[in-house]
N, C-alpha and C. Protein backbone atom coordinates (compact mmCIF):
# COMPACT_ATOMS: atom_id res chain seq x y z
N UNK A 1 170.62 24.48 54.70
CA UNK A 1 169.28 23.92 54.50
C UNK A 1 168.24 25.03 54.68
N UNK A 2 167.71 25.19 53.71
CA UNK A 2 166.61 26.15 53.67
C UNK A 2 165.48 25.54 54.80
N UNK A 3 164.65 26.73 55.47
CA UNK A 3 163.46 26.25 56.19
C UNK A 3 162.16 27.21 55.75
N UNK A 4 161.23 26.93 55.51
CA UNK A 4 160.53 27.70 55.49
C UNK A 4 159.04 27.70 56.40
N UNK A 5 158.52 28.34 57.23
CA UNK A 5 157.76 28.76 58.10
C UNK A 5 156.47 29.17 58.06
N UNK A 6 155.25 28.57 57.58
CA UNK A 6 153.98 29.08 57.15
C UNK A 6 153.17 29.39 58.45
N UNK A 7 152.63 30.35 58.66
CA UNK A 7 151.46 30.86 59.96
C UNK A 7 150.24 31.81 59.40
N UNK A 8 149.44 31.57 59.86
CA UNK A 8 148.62 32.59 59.68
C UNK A 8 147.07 32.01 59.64
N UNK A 9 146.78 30.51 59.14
CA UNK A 9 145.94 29.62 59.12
C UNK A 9 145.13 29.85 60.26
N UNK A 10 143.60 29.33 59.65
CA UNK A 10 142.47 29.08 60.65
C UNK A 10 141.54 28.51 60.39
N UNK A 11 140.69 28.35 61.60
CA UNK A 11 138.91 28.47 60.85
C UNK A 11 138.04 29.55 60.83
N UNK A 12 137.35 30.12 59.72
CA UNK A 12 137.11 31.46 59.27
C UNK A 12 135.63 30.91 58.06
N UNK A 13 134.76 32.19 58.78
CA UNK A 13 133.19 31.67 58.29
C UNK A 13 133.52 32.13 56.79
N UNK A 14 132.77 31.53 55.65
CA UNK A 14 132.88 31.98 54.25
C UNK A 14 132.70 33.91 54.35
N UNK A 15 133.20 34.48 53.47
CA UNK A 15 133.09 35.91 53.44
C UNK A 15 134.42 36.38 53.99
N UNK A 16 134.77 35.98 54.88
CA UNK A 16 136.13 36.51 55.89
C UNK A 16 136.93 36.25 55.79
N UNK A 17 138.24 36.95 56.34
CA UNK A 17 139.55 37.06 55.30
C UNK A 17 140.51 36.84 56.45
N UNK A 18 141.84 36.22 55.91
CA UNK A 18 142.43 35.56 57.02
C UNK A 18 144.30 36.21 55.88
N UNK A 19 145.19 36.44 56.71
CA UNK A 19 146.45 36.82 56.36
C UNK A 19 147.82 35.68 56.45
N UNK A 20 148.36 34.91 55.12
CA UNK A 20 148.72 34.19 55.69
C UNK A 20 150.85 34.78 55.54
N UNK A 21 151.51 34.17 56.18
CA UNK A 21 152.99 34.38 56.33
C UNK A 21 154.10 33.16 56.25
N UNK A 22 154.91 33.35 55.88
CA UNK A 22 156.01 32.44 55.46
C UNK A 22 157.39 33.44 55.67
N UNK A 23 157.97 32.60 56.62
CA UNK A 23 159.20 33.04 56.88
C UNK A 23 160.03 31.84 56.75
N UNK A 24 161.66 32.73 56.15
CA UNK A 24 162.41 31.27 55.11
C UNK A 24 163.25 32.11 56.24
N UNK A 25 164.32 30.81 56.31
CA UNK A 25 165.96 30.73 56.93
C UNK A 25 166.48 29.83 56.10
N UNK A 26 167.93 30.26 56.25
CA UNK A 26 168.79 29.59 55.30
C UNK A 26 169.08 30.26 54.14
N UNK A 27 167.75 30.77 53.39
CA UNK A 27 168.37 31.71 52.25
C UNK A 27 167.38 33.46 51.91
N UNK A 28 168.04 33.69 51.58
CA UNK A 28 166.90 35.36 51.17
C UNK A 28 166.16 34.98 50.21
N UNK A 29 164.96 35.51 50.22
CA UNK A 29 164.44 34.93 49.07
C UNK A 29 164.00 35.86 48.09
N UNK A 30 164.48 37.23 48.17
CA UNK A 30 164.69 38.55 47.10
C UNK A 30 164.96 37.90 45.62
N UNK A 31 166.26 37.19 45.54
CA UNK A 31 166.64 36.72 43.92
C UNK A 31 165.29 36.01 43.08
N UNK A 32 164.46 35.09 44.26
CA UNK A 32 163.71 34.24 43.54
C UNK A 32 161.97 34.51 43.33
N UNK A 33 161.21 33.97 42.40
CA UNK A 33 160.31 34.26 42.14
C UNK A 33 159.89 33.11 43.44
N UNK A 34 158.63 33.93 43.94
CA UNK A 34 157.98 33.00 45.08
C UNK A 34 156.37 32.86 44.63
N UNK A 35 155.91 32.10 45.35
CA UNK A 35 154.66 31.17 45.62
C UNK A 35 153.98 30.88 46.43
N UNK A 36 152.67 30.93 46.61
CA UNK A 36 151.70 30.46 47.65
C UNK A 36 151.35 29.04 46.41
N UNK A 37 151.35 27.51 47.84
CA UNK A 37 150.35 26.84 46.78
C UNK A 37 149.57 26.38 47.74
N UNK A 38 148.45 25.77 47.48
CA UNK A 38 147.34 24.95 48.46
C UNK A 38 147.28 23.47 47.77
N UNK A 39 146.90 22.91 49.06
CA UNK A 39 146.54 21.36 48.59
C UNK A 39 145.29 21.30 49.97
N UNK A 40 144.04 20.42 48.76
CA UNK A 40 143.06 20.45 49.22
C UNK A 40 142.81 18.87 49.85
N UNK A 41 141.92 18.36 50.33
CA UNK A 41 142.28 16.96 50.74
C UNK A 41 141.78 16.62 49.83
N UNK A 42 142.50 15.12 49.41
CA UNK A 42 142.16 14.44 48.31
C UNK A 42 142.77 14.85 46.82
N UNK A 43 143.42 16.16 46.55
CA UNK A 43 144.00 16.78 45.56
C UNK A 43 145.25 17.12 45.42
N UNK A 44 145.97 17.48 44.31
CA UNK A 44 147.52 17.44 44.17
C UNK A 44 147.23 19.11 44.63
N UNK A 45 148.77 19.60 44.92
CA UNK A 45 148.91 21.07 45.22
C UNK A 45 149.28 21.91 44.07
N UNK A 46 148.63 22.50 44.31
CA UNK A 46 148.45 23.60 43.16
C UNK A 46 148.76 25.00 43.74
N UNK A 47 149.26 25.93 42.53
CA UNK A 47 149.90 27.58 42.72
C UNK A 47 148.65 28.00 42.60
N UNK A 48 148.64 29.24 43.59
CA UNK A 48 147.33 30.00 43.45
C UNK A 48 148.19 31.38 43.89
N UNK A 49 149.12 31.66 43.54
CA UNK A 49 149.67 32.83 43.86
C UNK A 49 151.24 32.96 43.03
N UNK A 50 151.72 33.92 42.63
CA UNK A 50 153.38 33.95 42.35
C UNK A 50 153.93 35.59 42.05
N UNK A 51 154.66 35.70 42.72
CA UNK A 51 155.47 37.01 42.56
C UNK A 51 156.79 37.09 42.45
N UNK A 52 157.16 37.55 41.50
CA UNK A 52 158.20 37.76 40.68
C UNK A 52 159.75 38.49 41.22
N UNK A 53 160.79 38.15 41.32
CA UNK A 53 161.70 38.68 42.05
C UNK A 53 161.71 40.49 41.87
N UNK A 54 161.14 40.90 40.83
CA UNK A 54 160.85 41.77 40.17
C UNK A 54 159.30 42.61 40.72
N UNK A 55 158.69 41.35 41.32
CA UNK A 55 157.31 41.92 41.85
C UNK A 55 156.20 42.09 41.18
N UNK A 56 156.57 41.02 39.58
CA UNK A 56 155.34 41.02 39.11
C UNK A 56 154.54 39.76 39.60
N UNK A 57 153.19 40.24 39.34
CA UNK A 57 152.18 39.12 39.92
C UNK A 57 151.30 38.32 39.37
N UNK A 58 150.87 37.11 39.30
CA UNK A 58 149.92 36.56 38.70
C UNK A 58 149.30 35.43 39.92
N UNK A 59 147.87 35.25 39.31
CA UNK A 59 147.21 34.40 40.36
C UNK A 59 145.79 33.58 39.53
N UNK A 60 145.95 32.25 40.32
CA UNK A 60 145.08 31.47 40.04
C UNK A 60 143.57 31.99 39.28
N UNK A 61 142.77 31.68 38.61
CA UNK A 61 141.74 32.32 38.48
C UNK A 61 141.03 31.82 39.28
N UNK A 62 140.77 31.18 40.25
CA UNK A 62 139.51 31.09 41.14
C UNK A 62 140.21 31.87 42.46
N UNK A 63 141.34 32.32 42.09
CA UNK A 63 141.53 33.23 43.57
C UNK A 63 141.54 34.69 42.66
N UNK A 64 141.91 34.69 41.78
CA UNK A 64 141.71 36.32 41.38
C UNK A 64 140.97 37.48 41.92
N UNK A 65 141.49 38.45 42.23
CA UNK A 65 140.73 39.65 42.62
C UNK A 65 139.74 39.57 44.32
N UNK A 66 140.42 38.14 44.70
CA UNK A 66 140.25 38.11 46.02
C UNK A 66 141.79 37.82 46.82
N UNK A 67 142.66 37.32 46.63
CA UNK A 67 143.94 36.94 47.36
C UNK A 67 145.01 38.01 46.68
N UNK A 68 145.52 38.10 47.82
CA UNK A 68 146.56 39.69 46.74
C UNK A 68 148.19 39.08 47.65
N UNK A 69 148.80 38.74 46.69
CA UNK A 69 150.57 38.16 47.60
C UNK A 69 151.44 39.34 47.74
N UNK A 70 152.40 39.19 48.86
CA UNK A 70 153.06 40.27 48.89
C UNK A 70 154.36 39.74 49.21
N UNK A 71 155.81 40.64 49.01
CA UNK A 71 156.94 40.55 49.43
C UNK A 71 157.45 41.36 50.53
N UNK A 72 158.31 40.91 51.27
CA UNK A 72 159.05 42.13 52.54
C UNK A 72 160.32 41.87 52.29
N UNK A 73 161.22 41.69 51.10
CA UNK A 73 162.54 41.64 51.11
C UNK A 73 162.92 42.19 52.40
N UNK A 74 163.09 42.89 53.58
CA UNK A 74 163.96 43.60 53.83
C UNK A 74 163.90 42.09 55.53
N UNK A 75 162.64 42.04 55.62
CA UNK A 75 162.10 41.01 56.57
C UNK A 75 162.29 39.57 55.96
N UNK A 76 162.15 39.61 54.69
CA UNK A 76 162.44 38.03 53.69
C UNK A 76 161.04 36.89 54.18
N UNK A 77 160.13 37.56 54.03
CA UNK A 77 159.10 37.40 54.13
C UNK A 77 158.21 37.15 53.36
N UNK A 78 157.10 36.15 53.02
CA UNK A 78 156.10 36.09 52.06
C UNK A 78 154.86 36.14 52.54
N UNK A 79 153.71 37.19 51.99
CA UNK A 79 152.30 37.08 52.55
C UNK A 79 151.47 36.71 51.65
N UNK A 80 150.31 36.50 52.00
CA UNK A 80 149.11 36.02 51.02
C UNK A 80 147.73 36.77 52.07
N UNK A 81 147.24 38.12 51.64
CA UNK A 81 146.33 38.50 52.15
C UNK A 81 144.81 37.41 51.54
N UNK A 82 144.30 37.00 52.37
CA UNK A 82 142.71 36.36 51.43
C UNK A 82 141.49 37.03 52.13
N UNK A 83 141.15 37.97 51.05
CA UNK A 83 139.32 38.06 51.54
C UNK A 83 138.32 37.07 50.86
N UNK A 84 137.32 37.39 51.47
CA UNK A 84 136.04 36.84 50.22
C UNK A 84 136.12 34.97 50.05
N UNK A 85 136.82 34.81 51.48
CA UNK A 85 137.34 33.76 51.38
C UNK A 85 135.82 32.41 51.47
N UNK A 86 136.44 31.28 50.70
CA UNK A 86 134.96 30.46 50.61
C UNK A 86 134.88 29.03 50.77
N UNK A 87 134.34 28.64 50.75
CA UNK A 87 134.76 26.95 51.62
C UNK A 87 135.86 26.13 50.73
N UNK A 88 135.54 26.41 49.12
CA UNK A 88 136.58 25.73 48.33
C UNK A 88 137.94 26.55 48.49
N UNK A 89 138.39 27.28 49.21
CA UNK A 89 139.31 27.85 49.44
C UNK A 89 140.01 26.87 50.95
N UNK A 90 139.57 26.45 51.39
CA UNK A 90 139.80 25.07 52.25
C UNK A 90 140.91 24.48 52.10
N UNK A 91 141.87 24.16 52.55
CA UNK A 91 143.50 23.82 52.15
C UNK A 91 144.22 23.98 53.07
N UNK A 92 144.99 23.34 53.18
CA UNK A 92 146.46 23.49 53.69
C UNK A 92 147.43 24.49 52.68
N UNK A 93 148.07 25.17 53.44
CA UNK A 93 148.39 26.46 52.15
C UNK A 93 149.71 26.50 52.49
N UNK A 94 150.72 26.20 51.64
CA UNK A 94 152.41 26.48 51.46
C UNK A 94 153.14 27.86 50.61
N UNK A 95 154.05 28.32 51.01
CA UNK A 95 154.87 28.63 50.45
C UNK A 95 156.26 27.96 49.71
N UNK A 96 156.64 28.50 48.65
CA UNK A 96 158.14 27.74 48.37
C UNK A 96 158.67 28.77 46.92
N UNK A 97 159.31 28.40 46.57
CA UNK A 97 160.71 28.98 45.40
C UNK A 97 159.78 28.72 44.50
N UNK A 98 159.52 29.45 43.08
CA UNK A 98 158.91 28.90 41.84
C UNK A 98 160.12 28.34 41.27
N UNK A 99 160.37 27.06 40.54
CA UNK A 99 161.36 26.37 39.85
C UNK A 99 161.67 25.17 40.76
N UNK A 100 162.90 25.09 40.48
CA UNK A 100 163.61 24.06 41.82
C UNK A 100 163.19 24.57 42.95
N UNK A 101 162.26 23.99 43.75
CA UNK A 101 161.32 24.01 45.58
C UNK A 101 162.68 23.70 46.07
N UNK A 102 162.61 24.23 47.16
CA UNK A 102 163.27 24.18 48.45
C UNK A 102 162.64 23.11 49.48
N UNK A 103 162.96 22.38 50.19
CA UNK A 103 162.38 21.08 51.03
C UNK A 103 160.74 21.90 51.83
N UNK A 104 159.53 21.53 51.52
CA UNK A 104 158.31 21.85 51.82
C UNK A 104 158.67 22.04 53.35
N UNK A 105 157.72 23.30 53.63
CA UNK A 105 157.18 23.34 55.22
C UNK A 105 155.92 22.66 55.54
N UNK A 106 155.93 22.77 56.65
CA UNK A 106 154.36 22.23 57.58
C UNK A 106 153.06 22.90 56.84
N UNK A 107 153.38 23.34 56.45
CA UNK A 107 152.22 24.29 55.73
C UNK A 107 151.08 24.78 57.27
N UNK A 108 149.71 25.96 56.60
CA UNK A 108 149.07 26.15 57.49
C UNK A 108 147.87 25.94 56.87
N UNK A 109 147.28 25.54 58.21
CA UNK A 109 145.78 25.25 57.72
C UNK A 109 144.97 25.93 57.46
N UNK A 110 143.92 26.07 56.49
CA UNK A 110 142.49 27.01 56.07
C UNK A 110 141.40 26.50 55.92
N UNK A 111 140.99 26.58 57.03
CA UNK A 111 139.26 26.04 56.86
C UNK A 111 138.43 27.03 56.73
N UNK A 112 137.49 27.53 55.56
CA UNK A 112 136.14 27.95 55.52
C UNK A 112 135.27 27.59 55.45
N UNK A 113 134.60 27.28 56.62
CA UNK A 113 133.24 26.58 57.21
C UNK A 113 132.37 27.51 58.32
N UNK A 114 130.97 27.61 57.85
CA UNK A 114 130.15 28.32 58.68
C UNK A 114 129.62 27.50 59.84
């Protein structure tokens, strides 16, 4: 059974940048293309991040050129650096597998509120 582990969440004034982390057990997650998604209250969850087993990247356009994802194969690790961060950035924020998901974590929380 896969687990996966989201931390890094807070409350953080608009402008300021918060680092978020996902640590999986059960499987490596090198083979697979991975994902940051957020769900906002009241809204379905949506990808705002994906990197490629390969390490290519693409990202939401309202996070573009502010959220940058990263891999640590060696740690099996997923990050999501966010600056410039802004109240609609507000979410509960997950990691998981792009394709067939692996059973959701707790996700972590992101509040940007001044």
């Amino acid at each position: 059974q896969v687990q996966l582990v989201e931390s890094g969440g807070g409350l953080v004034q608009p402008g300021g940048s918060l680092r978020l982390s996902c640590a999986a057990s059960g499987s490596i997650l090198s083979p697979y293309a991975m994902g940051w998604y957020r769900q906002a209250p009241g809204k379905q969850r949506i990808l705002v991040a994906i990197i490629s087993s390969g390490g290519d990247i693409n990202y939401a356009d309202s996070v573009k050129g502010r959220f940058t994802i990263s891999r640590d194969n060696a740690k099996n690790t997923l990050s999501l650096q966010m600056n410039s961060l802004k109240p609609e950035d507000t979410a509960v924020y997950y990691c998981n597998k792009n394709g067939v998901r692996w059973p959701w974590g707790q996700g972590t929380q992101v509040t940007v509120s001044s």
